[in-house]
Protein backbone atom coordinates (compact mmCIF):
# COMPACT_ATOMS: atom_id res chain seq x y z
CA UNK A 1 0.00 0.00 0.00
CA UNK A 2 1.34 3.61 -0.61
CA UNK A 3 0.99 6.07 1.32
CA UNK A 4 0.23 9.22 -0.44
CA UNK A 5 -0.63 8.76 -4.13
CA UNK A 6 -1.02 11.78 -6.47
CA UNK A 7 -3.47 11.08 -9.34
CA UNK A 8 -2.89 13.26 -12.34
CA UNK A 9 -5.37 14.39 -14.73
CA UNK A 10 -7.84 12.72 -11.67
CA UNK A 11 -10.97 15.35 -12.60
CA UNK A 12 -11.36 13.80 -16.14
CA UNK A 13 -13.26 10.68 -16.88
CA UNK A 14 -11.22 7.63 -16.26
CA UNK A 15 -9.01 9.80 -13.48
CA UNK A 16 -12.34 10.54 -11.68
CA UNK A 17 -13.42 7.09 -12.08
CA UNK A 18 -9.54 5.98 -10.60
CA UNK A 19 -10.15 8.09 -7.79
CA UNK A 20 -13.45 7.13 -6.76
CA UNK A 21 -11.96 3.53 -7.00
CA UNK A 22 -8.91 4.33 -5.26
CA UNK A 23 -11.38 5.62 -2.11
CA UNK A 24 -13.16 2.68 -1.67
CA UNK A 25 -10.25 -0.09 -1.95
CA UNK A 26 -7.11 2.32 -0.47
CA UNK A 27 -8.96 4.16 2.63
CA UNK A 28 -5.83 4.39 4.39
CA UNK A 29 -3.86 5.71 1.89
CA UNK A 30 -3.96 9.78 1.31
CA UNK A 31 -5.19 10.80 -2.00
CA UNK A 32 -4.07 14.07 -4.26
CA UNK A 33 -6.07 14.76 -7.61
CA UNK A 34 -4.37 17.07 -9.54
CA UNK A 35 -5.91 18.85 -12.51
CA UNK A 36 -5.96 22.04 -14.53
CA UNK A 37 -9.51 21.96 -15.36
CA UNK A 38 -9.43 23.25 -19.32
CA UNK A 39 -11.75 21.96 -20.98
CA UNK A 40 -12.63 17.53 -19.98
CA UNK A 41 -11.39 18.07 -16.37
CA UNK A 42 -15.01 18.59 -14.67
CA UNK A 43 -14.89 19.24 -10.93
CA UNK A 44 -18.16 17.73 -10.68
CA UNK A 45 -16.91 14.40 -11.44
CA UNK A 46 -15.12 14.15 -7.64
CA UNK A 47 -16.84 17.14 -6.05
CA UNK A 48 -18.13 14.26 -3.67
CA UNK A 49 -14.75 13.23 -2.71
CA UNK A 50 -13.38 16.44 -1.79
CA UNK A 51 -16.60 17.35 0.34
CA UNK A 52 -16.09 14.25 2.60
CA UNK A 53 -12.36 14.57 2.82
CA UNK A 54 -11.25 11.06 0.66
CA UNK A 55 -9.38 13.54 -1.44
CA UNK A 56 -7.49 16.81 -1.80
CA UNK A 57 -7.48 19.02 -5.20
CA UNK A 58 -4.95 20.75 -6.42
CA UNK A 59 -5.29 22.87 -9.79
CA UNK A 60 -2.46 23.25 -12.04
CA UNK A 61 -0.89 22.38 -15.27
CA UNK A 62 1.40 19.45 -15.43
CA UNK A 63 3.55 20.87 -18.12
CA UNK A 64 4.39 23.66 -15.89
CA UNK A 65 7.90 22.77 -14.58
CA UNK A 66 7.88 25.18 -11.95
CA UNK A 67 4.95 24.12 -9.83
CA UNK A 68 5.20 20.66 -10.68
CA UNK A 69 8.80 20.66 -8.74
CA UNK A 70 6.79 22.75 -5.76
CA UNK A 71 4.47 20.31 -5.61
CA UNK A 72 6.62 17.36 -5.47
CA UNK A 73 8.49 18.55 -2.65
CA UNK A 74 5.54 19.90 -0.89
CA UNK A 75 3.76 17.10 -0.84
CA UNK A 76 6.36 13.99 -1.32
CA UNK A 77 4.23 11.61 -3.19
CA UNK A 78 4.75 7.68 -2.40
CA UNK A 79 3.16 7.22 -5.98
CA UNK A 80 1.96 9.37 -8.81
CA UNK A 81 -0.68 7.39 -11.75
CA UNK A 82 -0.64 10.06 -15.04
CA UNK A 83 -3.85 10.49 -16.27
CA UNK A 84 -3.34 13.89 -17.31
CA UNK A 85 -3.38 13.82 -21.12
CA UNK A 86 -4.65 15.44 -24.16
CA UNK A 87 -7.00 12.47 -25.60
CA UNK A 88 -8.83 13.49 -28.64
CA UNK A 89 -7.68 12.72 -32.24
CA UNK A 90 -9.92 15.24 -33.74
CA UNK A 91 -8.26 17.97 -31.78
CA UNK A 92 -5.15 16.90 -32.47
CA UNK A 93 -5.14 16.65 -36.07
CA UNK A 94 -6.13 20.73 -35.70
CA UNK A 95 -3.58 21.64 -33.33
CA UNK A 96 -1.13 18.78 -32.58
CA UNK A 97 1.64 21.20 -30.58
CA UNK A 98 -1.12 20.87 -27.11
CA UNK A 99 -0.54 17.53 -27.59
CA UNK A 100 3.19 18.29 -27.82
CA UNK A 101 3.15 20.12 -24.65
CA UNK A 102 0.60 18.31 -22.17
CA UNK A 103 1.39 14.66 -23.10
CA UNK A 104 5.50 14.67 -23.75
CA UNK A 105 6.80 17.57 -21.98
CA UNK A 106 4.40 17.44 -19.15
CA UNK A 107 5.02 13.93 -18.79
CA UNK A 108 8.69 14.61 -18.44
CA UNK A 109 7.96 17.10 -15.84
CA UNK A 110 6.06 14.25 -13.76
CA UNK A 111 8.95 11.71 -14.27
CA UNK A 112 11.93 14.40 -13.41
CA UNK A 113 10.03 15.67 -10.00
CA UNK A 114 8.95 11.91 -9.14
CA UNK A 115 12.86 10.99 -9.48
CA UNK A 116 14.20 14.26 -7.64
CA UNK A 117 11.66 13.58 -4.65
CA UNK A 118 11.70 9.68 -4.22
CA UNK A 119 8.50 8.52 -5.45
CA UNK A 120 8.83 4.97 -5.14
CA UNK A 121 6.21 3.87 -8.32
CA UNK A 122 4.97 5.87 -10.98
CA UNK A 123 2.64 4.55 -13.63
CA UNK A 124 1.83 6.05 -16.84
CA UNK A 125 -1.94 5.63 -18.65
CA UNK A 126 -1.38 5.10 -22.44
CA UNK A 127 -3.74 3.76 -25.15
CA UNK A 128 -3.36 0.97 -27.75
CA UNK A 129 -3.54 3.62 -30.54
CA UNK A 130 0.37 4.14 -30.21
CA UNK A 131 0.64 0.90 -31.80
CA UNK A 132 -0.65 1.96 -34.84
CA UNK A 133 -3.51 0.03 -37.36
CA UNK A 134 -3.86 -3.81 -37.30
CA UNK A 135 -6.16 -3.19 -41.14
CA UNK A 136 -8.98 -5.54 -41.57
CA UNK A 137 -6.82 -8.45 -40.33
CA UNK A 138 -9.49 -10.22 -37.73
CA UNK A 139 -7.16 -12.42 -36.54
CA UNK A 140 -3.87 -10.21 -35.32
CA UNK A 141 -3.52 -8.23 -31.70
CA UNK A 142 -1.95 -5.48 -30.32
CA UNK A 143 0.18 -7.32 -27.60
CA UNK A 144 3.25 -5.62 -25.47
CA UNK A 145 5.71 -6.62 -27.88
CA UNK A 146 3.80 -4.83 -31.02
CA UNK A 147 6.00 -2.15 -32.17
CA UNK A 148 5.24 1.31 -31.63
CA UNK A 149 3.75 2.89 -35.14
CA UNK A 150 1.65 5.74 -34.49
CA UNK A 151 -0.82 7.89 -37.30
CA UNK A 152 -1.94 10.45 -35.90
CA UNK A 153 -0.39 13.85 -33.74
CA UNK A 154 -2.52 12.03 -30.43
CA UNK A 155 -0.80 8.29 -30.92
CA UNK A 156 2.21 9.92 -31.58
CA UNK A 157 1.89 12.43 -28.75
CA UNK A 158 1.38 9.41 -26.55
CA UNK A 159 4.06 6.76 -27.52
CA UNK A 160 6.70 9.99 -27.21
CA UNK A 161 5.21 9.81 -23.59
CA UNK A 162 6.05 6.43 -23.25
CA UNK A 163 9.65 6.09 -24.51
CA UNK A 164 10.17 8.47 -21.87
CA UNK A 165 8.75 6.94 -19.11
CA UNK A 166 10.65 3.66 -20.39
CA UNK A 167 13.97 5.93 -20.54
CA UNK A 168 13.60 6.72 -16.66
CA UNK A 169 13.83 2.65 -15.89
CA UNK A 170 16.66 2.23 -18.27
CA UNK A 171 18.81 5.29 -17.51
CA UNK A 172 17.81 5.91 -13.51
CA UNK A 173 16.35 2.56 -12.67
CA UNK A 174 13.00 4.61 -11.61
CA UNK A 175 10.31 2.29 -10.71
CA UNK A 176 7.98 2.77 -13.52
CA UNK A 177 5.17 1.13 -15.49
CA UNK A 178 3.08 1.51 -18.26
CA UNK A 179 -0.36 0.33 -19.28
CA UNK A 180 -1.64 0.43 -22.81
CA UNK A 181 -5.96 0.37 -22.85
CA UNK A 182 -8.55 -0.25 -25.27
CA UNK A 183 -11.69 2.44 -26.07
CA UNK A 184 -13.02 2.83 -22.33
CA UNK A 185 -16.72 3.71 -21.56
CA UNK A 186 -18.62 4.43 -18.64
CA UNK A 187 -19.97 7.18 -16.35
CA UNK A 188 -18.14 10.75 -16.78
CA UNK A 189 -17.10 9.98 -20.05
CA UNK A 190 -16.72 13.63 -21.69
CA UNK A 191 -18.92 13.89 -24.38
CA UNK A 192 -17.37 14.41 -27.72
CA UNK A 193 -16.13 10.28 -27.26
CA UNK A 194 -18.12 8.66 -29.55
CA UNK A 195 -20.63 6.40 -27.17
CA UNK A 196 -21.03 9.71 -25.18
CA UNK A 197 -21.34 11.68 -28.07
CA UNK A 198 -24.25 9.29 -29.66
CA UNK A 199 -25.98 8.82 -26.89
CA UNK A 200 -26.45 12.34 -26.53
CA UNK A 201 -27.25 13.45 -30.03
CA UNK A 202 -29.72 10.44 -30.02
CA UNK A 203 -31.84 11.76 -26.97
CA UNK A 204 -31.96 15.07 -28.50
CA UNK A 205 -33.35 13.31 -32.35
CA UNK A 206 -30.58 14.61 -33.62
CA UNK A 207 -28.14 12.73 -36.59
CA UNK A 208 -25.72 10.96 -35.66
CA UNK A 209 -22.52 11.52 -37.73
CA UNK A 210 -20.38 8.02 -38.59
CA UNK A 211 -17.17 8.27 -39.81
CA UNK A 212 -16.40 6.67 -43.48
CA UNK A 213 -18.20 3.48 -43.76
CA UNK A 214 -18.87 3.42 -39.87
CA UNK A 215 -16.99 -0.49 -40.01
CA UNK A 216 -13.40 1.14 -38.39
CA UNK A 217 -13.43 -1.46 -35.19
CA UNK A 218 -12.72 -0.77 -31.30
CA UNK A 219 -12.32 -3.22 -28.66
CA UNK A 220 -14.40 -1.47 -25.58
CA UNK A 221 -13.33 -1.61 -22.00
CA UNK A 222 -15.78 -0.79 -18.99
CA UNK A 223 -13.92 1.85 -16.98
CA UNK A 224 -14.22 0.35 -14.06
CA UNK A 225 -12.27 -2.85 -15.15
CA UNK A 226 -9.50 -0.63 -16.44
CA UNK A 227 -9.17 1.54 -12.78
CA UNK A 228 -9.48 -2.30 -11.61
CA UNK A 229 -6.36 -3.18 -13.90
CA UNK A 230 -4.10 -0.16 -13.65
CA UNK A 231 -4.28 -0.48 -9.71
CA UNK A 232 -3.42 -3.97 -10.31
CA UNK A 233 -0.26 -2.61 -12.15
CA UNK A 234 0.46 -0.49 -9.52
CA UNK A 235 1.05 -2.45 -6.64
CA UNK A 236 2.22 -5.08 -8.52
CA UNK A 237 3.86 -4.58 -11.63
CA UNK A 238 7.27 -5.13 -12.40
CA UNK A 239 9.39 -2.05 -13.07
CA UNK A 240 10.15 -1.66 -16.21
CA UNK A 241 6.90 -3.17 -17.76
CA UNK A 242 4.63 -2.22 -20.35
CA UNK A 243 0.79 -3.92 -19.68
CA UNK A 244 -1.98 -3.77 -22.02
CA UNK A 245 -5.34 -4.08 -20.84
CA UNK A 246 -8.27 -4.56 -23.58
CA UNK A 247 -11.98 -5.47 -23.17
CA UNK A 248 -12.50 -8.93 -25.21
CA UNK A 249 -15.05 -6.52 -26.93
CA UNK A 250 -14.39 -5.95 -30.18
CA UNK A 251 -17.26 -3.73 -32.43
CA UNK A 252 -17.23 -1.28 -35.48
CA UNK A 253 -18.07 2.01 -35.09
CA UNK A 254 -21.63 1.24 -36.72
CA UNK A 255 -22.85 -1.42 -34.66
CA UNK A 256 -22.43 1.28 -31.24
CA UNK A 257 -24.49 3.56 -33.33
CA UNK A 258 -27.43 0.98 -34.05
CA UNK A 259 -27.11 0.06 -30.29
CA UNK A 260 -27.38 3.19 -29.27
CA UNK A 261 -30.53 4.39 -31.38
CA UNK A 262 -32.18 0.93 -30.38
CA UNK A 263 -32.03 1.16 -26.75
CA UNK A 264 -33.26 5.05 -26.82
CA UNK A 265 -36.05 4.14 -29.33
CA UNK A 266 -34.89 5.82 -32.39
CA UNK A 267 -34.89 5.04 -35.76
CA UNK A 268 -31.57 3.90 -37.75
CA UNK A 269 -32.31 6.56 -40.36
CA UNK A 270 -30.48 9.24 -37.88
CA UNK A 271 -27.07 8.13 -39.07
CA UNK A 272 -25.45 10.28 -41.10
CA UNK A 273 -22.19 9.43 -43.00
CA UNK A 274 -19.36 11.97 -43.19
CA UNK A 275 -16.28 12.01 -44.54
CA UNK A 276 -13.25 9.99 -43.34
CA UNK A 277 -10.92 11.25 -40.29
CA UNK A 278 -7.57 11.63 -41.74
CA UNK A 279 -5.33 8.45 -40.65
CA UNK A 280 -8.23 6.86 -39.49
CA UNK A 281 -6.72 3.43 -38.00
CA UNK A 282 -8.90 1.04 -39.07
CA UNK A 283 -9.03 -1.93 -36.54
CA UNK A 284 -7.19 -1.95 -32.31
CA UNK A 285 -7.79 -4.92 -30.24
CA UNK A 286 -5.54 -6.04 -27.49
CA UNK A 287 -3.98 -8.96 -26.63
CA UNK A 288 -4.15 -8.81 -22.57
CA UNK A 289 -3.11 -12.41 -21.78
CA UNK A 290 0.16 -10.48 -19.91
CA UNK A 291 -2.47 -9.17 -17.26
CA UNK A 292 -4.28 -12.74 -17.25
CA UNK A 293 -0.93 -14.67 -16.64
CA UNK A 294 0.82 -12.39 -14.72
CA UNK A 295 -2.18 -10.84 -12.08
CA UNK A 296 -4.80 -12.97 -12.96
CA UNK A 297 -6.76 -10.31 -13.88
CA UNK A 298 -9.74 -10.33 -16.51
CA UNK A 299 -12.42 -7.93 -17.43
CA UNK A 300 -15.63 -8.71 -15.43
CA UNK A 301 -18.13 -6.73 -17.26
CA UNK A 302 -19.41 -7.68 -20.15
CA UNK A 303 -20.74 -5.38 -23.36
CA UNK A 304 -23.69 -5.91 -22.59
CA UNK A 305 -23.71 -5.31 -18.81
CA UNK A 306 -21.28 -2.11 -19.12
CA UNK A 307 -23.35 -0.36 -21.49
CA UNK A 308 -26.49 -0.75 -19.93
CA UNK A 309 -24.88 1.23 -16.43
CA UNK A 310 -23.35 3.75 -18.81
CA UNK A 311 -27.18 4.20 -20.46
CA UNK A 312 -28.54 4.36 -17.11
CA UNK A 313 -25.87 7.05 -15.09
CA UNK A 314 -26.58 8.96 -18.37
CA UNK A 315 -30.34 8.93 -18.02
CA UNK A 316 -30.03 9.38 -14.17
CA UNK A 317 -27.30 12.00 -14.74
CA UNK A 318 -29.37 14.22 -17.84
CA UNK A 319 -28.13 17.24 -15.99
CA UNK A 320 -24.34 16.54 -15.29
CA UNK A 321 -23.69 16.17 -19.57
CA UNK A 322 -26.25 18.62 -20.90
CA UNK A 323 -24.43 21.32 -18.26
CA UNK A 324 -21.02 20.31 -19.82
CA UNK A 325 -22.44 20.11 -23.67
CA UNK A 326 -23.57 23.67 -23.20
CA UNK A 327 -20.67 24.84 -21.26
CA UNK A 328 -18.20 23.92 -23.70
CA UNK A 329 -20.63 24.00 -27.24
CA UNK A 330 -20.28 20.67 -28.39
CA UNK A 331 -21.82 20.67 -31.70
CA UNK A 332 -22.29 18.05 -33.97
CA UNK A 333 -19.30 17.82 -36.44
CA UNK A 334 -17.33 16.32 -33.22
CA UNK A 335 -14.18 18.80 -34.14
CA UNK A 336 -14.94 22.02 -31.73
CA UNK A 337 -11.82 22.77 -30.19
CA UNK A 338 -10.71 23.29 -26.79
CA UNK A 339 -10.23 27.27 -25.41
CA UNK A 340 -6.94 28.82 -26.70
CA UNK A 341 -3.73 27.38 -24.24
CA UNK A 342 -3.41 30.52 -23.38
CA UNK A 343 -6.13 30.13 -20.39
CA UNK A 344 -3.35 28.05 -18.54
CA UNK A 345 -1.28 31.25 -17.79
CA UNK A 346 -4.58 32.01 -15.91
CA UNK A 347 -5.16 29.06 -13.77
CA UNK A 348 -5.41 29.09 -10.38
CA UNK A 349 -1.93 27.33 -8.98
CA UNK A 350 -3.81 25.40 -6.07
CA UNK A 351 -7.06 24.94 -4.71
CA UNK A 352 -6.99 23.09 -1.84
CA UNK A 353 -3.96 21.09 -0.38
CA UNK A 354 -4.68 21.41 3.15
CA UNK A 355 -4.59 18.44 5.50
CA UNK A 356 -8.24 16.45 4.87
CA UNK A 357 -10.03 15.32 7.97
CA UNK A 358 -9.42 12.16 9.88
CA UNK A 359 -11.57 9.95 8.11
């Protein structure tokens, strides 16, 4: 068990989800979410948490060297998990140099204060999409020993990440992992991701718009499974290791979209095909025997069960994603971007990093 963990990027969707996990399996250990709350970080999403005390916020940018080094040695982390990322390929194709700047260089700034101040594990959160396209080729897997090949600014944003983190073993011997996930879904899920994204534009009767020929594939993974995994990592990787962690779920892009319109009652005739994402990878699935061999660790929700909990939080939770769709103007060609980087200069350094109540 560690002591104090610091979870980066912990106000976004599978942070949030990490740290309400993290409450309920690590009481005793002390709990930091960090997050500069631009544009997917939603305060909402652990509001809870920091009302009863399981967690302290602090605001800030991790590519800010500065206060990243302050708050390492304020705070002396046992272990830091890096959530904190740019995520969405859309965005990046527009303006790949925030990708540039939050994913590598911030990164960096995490693994340079973690080594100066002795934290004694940190994990990084990466996605199968730095591995690249497996093509219509049903039969091949993305497994730990795929090469890294990625398409677009994000993937390559990410793997850049993740030869540093791998750097830190090799040149300091830093106790560090890596896990590489499949599409997640579940509750907080920001939404311009595409089951978010549907779901949303389908309870309105608005079109929904498909990519290409809406047959590009995904494996899915239930959030809750993945914070399941990654803390599995995290007490008991090896150093050193890269982990990928995938859903057994594999579905194209047009199948969500019927499922979607059938369980709100609407017809199929509300798809609407666009044209192509540039480098649109057209198949990820993950080979995650490594977890199954090495933790005994599996998925344990199904498709089917996951999706119907992610239907019902959003129809029990109508206000939490219409607030955010109209907060940030999420309209329907799924390419608004985020508010110029120039809001960071502006954020508020911390919020709260006082001593939480005895729980």
């Amino acid at each position: 068990m560690f002591k104090k963990i610091l979870i980066t990027g912990g106000a976004g969707f599978i942070g949030s989800n990490y740290a309400h996990y993290c409450t309920e399996h690590h009481p005793q250990s002390e709990l930091v979410v960090l997050d500069n709350l631009t544009y997917a970080g939603n305060l909402d999403n652990i509001q809870s948490l920091i009302d009863s005390g399981k967690v302290r916020f602090a605001q800030g940018d991790i590519s800010d060297a500065d206060f990243i080094a302050e708050l390492f040695e304020k705070e002396r982390f046992s272990a830091v998990v890096n959530f904190a990322a740019e995520t969405h390929v859309d965005r990046s194709i527009v303006e790949p140099s925030i990708f540039l700047e939050t994913n590598v260089a911030g990164t960096h700034n995490l693994l340079k204060s973690a080594r100066e101040f002795g934290v004694e594990r940190y994990h990084q959160v990466s996605t199968d999409e730095v591995y690249g396209d497996l093509g219509d080729d049903s039969t091949n897997y993305f497994t730990e020993e795929t090469s890294i090949a990625p398409n677009c600014p994000y993937a390559a944003s990410k793997a850049s990440a993740d030869l540093f983190v791998r750097s830190y073993n090799e040149t300091y011997r830093m106790a560090v992992t890596i896990s590489r996930c499949s599409n997640n879904y579940g509750p907080y899920q920001f939404p311009e991701k595409l089951i978010p994204f549907f779901f949303q534009l389908a309870e309105q009767g608005k079109e929904l718009p498909l990519y290409g020929d809406g047959k590009n594939v995904r494996d899915w993974l239930y959030v809750e499974d993945h914070c399941s995994a990654i803390d599995t990592i995290l007490h008991n990787g090896k150093a050193g290791e890269v982990y990928n962690i995938g859903g057994n779920n594999e579905k194209q892009n047009i199948e969500i979209a019927q499922l979607i319109l059938s369980f709100l009652g609407r017809p199929t005739t509300l798809i609407r095909y666009v044209e192509d994402r540039k480098a649109h990878d057209r198949r990820y699935a993950i080979d995650a025997s490594k977890m199954k061999r090495d933790f005994a660790w599996e998925p344990t929700v199904t498709f089917e069960e996951g999706i119907k909990k992610t239907f019902d939080w959003y129809k029990a939770n109508q206000e939490w994603w219409m607030k955010v769709i109209e907060k940030h103007n999420i309209d329907e060609s799924r390419k608004h971007i985020a508010e110029p980087r120039s809001a960071k200069a502006q954020a508020a350094r911390l919020i709260d990093l006082s001593p939480s109540p005895a729980n």
